[in-house]
PDB file of N, CA and C in Angstrom:
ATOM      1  N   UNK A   1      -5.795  -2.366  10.091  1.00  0.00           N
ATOM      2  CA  UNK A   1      -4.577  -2.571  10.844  1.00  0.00           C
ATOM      3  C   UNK A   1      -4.945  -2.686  12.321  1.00  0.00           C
ATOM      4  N   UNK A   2      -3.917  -3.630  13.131  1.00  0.00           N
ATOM      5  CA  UNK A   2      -4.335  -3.985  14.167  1.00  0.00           C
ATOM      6  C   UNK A   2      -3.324  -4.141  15.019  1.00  0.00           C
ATOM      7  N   UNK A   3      -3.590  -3.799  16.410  1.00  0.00           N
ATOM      8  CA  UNK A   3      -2.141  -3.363  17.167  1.00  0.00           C
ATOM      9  C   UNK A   3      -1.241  -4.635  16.725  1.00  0.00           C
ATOM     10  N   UNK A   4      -1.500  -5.400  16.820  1.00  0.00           N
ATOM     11  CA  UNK A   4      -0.713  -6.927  16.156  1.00  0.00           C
ATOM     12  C   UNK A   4       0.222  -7.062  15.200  1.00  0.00           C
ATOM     13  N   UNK A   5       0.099  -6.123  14.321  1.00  0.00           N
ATOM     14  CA  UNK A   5       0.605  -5.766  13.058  1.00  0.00           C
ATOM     15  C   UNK A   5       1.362  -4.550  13.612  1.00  0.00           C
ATOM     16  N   UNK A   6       1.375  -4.092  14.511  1.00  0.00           N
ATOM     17  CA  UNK A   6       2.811  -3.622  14.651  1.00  0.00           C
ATOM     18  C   UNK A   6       3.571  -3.637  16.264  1.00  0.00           C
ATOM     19  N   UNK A   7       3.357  -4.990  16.527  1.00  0.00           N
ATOM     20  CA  UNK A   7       3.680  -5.913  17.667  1.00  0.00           C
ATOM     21  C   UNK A   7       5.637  -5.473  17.346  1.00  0.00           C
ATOM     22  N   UNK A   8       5.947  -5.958  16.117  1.00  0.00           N
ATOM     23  CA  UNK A   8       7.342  -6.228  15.908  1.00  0.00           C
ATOM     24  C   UNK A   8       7.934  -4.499  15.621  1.00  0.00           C
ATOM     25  N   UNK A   9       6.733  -3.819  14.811  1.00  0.00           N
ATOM     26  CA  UNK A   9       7.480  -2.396  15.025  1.00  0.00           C
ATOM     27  C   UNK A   9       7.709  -2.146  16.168  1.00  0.00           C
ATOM     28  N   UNK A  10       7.182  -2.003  17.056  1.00  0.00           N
ATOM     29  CA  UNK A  10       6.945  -1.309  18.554  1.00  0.00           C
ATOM     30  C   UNK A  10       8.543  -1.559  19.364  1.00  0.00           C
ATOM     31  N   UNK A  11       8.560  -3.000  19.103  1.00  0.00           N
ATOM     32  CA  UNK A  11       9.783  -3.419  20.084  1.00  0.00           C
ATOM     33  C   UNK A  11      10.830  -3.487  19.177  1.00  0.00           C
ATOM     34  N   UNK A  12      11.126  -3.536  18.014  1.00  0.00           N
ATOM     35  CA  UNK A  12      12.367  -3.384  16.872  1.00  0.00           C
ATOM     36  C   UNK A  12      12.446  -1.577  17.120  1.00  0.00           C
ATOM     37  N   UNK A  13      11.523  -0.998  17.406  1.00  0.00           N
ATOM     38  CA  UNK A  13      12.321   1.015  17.031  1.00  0.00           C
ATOM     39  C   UNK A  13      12.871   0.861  18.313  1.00  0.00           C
ATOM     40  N   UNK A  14      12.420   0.607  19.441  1.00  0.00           N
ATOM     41  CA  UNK A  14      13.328   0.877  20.088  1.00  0.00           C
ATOM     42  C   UNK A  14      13.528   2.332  20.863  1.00  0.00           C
ATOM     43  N   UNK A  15      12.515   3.222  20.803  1.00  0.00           N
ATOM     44  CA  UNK A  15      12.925   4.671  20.670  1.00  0.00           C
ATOM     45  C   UNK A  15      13.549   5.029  21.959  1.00  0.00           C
ATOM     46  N   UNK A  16      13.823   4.277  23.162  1.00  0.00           N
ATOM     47  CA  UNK A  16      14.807   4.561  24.434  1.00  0.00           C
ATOM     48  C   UNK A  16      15.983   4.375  24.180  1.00  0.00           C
ATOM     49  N   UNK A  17      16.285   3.471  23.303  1.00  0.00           N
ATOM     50  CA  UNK A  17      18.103   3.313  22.814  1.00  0.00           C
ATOM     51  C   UNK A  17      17.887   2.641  21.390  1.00  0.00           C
ATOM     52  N   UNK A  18      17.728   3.654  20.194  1.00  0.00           N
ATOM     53  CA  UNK A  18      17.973   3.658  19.305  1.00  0.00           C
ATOM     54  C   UNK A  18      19.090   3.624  18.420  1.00  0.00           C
ATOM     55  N   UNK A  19      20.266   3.398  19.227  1.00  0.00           N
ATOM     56  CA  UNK A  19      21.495   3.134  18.758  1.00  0.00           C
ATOM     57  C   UNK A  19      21.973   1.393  19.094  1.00  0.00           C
ATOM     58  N   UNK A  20      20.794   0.501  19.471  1.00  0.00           N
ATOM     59  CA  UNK A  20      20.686  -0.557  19.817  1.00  0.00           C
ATOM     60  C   UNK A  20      19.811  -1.501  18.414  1.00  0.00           C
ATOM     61  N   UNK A  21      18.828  -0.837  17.595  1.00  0.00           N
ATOM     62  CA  UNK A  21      17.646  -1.132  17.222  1.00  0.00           C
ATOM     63  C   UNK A  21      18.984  -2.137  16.032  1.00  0.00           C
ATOM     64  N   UNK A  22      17.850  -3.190  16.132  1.00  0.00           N
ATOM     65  CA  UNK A  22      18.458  -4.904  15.142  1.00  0.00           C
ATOM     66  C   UNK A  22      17.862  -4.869  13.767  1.00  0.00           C
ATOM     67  N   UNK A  23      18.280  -5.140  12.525  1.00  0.00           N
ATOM     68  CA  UNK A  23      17.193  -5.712  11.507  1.00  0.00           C
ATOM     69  C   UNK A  23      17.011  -6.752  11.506  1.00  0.00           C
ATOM     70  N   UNK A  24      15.667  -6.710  10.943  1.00  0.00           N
ATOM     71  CA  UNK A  24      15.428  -8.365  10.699  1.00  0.00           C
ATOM     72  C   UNK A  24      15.027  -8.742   9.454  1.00  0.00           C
ATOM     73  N   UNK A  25      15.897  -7.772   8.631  1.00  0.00           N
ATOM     74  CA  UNK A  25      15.978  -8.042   7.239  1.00  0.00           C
ATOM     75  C   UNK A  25      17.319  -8.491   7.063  1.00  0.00           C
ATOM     76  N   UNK A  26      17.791  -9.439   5.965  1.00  0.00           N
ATOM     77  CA  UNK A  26      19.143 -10.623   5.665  1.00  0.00           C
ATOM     78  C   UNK A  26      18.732 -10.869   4.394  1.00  0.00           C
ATOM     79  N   UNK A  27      19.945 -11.074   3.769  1.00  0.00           N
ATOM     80  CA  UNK A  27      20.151 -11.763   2.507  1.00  0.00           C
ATOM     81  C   UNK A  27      19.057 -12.999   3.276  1.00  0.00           C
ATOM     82  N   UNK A  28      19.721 -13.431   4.064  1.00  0.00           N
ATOM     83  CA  UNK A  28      19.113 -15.100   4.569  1.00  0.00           C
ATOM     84  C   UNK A  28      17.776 -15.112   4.947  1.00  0.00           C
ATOM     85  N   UNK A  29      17.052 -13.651   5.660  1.00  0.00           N
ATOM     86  CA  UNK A  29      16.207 -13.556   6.030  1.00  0.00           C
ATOM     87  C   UNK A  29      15.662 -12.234   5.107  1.00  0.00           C
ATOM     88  N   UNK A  30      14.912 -12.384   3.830  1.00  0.00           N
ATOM     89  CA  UNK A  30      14.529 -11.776   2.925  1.00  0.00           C
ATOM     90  C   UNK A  30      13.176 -10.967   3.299  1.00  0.00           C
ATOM     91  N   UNK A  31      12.383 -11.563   3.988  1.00  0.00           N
ATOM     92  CA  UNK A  31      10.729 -11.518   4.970  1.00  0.00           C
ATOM     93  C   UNK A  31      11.255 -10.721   6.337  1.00  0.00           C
ATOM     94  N   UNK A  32      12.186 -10.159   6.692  1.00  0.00           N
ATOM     95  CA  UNK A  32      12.602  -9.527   7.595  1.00  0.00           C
ATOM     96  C   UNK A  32      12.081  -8.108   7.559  1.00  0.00           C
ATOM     97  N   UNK A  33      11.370  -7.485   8.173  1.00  0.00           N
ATOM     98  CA  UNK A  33      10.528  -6.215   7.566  1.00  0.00           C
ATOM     99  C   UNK A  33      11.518  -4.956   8.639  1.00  0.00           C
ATOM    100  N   UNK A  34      12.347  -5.554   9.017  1.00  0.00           N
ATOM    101  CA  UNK A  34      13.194  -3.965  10.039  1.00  0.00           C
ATOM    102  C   UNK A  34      14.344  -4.017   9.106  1.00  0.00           C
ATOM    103  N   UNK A  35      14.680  -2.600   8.697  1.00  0.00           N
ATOM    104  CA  UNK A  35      15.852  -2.724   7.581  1.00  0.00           C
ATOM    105  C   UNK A  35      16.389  -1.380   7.742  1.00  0.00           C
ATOM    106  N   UNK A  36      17.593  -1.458   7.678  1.00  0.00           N
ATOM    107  CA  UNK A  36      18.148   0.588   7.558  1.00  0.00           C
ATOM    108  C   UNK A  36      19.061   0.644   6.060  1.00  0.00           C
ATOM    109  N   UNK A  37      18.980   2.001   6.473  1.00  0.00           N
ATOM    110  CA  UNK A  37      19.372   2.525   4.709  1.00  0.00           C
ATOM    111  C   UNK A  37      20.551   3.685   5.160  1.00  0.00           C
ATOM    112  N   UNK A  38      21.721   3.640   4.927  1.00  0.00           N
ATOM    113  CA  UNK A  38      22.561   4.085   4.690  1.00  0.00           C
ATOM    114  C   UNK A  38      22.280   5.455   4.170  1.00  0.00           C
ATOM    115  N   UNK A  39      22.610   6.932   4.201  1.00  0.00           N
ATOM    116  CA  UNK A  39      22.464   8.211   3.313  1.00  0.00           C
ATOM    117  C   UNK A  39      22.389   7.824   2.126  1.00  0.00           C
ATOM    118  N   UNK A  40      23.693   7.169   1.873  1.00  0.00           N
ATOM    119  CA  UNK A  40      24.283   6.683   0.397  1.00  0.00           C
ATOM    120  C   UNK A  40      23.226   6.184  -0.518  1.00  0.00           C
ATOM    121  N   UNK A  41      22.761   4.744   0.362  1.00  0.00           N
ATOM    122  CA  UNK A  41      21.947   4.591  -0.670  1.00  0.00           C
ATOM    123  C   UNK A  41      20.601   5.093  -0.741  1.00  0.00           C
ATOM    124  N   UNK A  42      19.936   5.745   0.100  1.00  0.00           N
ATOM    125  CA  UNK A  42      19.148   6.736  -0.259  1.00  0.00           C
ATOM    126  C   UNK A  42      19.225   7.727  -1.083  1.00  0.00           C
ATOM    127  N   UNK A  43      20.418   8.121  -1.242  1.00  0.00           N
ATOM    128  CA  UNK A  43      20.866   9.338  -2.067  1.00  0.00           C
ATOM    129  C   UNK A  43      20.923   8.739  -3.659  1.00  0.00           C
ATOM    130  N   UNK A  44      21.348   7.507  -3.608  1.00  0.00           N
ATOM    131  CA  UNK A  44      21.540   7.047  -5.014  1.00  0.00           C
ATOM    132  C   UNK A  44      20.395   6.496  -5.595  1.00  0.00           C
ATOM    133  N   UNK A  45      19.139   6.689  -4.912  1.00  0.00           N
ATOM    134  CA  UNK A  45      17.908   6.332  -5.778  1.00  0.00           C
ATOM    135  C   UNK A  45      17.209   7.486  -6.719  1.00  0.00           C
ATOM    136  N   UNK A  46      16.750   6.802  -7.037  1.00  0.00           N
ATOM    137  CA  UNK A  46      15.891   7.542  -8.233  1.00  0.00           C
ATOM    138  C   UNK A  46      14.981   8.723  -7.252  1.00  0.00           C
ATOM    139  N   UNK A  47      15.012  10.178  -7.630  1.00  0.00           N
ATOM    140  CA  UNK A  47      14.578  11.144  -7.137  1.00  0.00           C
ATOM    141  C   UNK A  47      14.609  10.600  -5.325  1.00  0.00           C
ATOM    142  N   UNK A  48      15.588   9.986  -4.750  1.00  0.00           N
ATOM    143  CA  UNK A  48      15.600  10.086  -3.806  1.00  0.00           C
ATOM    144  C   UNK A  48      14.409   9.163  -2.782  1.00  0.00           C
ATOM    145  N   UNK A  49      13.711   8.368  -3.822  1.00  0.00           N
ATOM    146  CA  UNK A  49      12.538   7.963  -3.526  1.00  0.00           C
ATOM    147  C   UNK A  49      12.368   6.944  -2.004  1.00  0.00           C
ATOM    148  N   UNK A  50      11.506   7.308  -1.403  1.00  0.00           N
ATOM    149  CA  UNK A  50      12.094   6.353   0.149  1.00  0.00           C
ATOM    150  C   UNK A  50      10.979   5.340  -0.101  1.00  0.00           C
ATOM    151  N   UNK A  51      10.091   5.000  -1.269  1.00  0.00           N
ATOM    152  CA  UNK A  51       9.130   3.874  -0.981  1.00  0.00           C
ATOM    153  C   UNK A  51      10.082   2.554  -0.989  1.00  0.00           C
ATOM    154  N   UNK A  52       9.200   1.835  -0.156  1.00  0.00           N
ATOM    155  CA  UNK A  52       9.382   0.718   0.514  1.00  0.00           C
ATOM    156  C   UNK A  52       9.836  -0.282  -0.677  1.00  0.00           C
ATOM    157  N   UNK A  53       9.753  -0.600  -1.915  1.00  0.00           N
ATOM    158  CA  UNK A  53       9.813  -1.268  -2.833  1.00  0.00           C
ATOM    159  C   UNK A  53       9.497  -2.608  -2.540  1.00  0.00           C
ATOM    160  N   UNK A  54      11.025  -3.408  -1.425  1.00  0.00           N
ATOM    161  CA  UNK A  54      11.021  -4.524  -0.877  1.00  0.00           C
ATOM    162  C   UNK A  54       9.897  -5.179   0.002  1.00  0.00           C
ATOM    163  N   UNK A  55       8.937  -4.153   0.165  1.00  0.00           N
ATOM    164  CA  UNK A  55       8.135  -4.695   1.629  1.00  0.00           C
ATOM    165  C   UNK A  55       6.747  -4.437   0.812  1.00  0.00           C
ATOM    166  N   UNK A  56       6.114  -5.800   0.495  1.00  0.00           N
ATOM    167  CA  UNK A  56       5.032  -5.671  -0.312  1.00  0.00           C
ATOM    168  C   UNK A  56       3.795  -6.922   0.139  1.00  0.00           C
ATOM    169  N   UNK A  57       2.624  -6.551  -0.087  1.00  0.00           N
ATOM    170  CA  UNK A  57       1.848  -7.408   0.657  1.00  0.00           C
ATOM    171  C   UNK A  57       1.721  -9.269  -0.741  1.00  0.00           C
ATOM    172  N   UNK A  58       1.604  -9.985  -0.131  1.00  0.00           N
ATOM    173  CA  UNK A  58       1.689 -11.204  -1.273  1.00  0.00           C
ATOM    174  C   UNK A  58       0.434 -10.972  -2.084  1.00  0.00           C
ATOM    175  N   UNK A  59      -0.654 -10.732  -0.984  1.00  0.00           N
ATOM    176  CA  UNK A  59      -1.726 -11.319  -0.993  1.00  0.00           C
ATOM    177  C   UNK A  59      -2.152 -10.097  -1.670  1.00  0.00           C
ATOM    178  N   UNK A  60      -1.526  -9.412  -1.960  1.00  0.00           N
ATOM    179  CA  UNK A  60      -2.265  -8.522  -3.295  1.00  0.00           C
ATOM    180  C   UNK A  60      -1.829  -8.648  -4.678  1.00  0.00           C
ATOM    181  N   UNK A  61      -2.400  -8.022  -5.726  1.00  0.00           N
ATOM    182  CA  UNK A  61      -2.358  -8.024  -6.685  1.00  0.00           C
ATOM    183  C   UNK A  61      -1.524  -6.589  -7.632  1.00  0.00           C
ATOM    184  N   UNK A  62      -0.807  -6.818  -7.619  1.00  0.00           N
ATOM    185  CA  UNK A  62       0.011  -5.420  -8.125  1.00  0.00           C
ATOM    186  C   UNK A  62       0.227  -4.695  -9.794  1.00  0.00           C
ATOM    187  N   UNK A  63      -0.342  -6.188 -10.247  1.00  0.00           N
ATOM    188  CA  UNK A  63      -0.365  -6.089 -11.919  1.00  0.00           C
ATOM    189  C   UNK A  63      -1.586  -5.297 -12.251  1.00  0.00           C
ATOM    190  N   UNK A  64      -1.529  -3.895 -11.665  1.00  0.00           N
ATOM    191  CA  UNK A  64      -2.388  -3.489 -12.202  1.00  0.00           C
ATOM    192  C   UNK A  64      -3.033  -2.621 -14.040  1.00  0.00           C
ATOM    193  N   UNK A  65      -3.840  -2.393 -14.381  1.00  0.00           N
ATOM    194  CA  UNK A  65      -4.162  -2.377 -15.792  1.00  0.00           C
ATOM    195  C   UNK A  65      -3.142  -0.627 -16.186  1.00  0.00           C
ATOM    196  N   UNK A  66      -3.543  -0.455 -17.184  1.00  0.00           N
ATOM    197  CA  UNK A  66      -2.833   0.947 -17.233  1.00  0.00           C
ATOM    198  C   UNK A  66      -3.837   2.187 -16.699  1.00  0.00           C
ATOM    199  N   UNK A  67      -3.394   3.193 -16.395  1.00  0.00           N
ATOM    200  CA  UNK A  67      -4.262   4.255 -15.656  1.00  0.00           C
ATOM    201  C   UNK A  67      -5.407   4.567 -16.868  1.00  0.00           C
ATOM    202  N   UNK A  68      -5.181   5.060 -17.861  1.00  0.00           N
ATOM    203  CA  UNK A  68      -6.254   5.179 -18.405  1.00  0.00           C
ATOM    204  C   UNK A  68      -7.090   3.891 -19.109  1.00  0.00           C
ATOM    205  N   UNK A  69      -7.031   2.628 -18.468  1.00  0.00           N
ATOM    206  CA  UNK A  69      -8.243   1.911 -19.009  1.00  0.00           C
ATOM    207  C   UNK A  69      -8.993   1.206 -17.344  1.00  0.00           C
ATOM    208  N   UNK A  70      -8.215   1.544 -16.120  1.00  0.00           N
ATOM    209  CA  UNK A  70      -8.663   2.106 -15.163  1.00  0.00           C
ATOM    210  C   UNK A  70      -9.520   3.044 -14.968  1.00  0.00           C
ATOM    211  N   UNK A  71      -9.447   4.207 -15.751  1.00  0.00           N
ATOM    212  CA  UNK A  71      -9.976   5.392 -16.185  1.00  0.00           C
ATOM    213  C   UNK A  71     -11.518   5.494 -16.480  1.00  0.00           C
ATOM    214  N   UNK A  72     -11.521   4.260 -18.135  1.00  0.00           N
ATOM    215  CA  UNK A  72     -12.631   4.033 -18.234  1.00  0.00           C
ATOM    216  C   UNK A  72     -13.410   3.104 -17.650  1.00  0.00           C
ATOM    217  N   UNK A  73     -12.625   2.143 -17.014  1.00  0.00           N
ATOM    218  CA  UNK A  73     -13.730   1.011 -16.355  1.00  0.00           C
ATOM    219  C   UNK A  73     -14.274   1.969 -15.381  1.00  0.00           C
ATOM    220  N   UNK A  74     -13.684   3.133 -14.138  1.00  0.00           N
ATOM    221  CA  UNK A  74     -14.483   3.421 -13.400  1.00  0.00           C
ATOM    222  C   UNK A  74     -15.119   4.451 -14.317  1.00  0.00           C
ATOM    223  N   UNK A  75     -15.298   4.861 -15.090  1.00  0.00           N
ATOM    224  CA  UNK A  75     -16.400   5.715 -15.986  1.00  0.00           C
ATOM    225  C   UNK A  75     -17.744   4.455 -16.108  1.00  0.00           C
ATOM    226  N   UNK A  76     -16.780   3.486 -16.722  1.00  0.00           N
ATOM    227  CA  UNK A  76     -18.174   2.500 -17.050  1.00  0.00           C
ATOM    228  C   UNK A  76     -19.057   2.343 -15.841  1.00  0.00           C
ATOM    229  N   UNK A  77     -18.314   2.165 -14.669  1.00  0.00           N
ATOM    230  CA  UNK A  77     -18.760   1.534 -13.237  1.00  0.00           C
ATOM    231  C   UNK A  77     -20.302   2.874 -12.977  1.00  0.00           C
ATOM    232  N   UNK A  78     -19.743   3.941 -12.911  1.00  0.00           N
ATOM    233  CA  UNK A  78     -20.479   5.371 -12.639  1.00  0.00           C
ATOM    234  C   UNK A  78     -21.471   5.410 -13.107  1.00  0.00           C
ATOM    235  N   UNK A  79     -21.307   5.360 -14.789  1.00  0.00           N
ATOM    236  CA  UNK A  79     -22.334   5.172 -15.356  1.00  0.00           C
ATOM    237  C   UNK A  79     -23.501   4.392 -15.389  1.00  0.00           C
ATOM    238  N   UNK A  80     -22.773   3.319 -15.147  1.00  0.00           N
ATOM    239  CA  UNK A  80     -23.994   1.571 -14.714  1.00  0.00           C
ATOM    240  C   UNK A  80     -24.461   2.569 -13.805  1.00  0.00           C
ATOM    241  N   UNK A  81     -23.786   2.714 -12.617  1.00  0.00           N
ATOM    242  CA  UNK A  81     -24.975   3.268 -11.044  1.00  0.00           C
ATOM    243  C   UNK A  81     -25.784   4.423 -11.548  1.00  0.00           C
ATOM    244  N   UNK A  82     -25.279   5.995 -12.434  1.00  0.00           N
ATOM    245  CA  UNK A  82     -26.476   6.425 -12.407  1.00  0.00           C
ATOM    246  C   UNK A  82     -27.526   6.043 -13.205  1.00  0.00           C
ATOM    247  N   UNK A  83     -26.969   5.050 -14.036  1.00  0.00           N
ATOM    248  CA  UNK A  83     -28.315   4.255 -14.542  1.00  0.00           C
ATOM    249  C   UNK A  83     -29.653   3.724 -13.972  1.00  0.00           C
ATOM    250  N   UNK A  84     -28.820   3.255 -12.835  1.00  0.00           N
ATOM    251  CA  UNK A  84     -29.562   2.286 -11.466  1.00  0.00           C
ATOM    252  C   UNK A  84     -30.409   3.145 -10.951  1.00  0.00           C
ATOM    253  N   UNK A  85     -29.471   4.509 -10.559  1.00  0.00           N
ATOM    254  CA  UNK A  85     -30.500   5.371  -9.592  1.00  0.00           C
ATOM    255  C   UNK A  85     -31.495   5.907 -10.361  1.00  0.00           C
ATOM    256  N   UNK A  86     -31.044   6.564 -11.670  1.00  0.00           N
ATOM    257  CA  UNK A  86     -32.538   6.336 -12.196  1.00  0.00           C
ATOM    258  C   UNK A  86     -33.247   5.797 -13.082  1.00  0.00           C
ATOM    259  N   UNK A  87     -33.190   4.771 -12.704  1.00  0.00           N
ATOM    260  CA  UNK A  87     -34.042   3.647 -12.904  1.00  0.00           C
ATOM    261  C   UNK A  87     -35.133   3.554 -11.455  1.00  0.00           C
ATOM    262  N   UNK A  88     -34.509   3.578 -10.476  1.00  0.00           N
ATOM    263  CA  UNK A  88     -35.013   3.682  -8.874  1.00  0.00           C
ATOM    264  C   UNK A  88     -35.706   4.503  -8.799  1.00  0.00           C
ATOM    265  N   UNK A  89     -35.088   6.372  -9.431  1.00  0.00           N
ATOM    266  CA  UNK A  89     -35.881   7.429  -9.156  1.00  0.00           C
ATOM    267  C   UNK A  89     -37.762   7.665  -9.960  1.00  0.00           C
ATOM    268  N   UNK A  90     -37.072   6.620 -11.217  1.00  0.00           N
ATOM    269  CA  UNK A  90     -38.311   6.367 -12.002  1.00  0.00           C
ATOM    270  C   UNK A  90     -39.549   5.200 -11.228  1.00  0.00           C
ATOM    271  N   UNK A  91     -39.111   4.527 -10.806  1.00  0.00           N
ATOM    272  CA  UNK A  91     -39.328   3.521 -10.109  1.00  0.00           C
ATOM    273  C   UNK A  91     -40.608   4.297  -8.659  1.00  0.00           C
ATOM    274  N   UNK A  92     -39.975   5.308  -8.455  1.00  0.00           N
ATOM    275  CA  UNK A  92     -40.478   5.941  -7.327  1.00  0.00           C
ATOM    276  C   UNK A  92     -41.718   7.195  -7.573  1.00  0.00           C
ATOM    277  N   UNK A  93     -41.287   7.530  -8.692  1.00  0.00           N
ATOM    278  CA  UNK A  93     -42.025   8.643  -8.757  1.00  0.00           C
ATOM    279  C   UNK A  93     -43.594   7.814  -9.998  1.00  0.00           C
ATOM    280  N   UNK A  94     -43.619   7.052  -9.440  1.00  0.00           N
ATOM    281  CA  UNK A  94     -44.908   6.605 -10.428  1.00  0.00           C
ATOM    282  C   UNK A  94     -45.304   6.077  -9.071  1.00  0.00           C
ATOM    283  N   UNK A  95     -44.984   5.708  -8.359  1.00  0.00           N
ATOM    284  CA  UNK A  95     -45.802   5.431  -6.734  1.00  0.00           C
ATOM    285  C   UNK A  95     -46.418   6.583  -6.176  1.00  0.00           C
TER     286      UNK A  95
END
């Protein structure tokens, strides 16, 4: 992250007159990342939850696998490396 990336926070909070601050979230303007939330509908979410839902990066990938076969690929991953290291440590101790 880079001061750049929060060029539009900085001057949207507003924190000298915060009873001024604009969104620049719209039906029309969907990519608008300044948005307020009512008690109400905070209150009417699921456990109250304040994540962002709407505000998501494109350029990632979100379909991720299920936790436990996540689980085992990084088991598999671990395993490959201490393979590696000793393979290396063997590697070394005959020098």
């Amino acid at each position: 992250m880079q001061l750049k990336d929060l060029k539009d926070f900085i001057s949207l909070y507003n924190p000298s007159n915060r009873h001024k601050r604009k969104e620049t979230f719209a039906e029309t303007d969907p990519e608008g990342r300044w948005r307020k939330f009512s008690y109400d509908e905070i209150i009417a979410r699921n456990k109250t939850n304040l994540d962002i839902f709407w505000l998501k990066d494109k350029s990632l990938d979100y379909n991720l696998p299920d936790p436990d076969v996540m689980a085992f690929e990084i088991i598999e991953d671990v395993e490959a490396a201490l393979d590696g290291f000793r393979g290396i440590v063997g590697i070394l101790n005959q020098q």
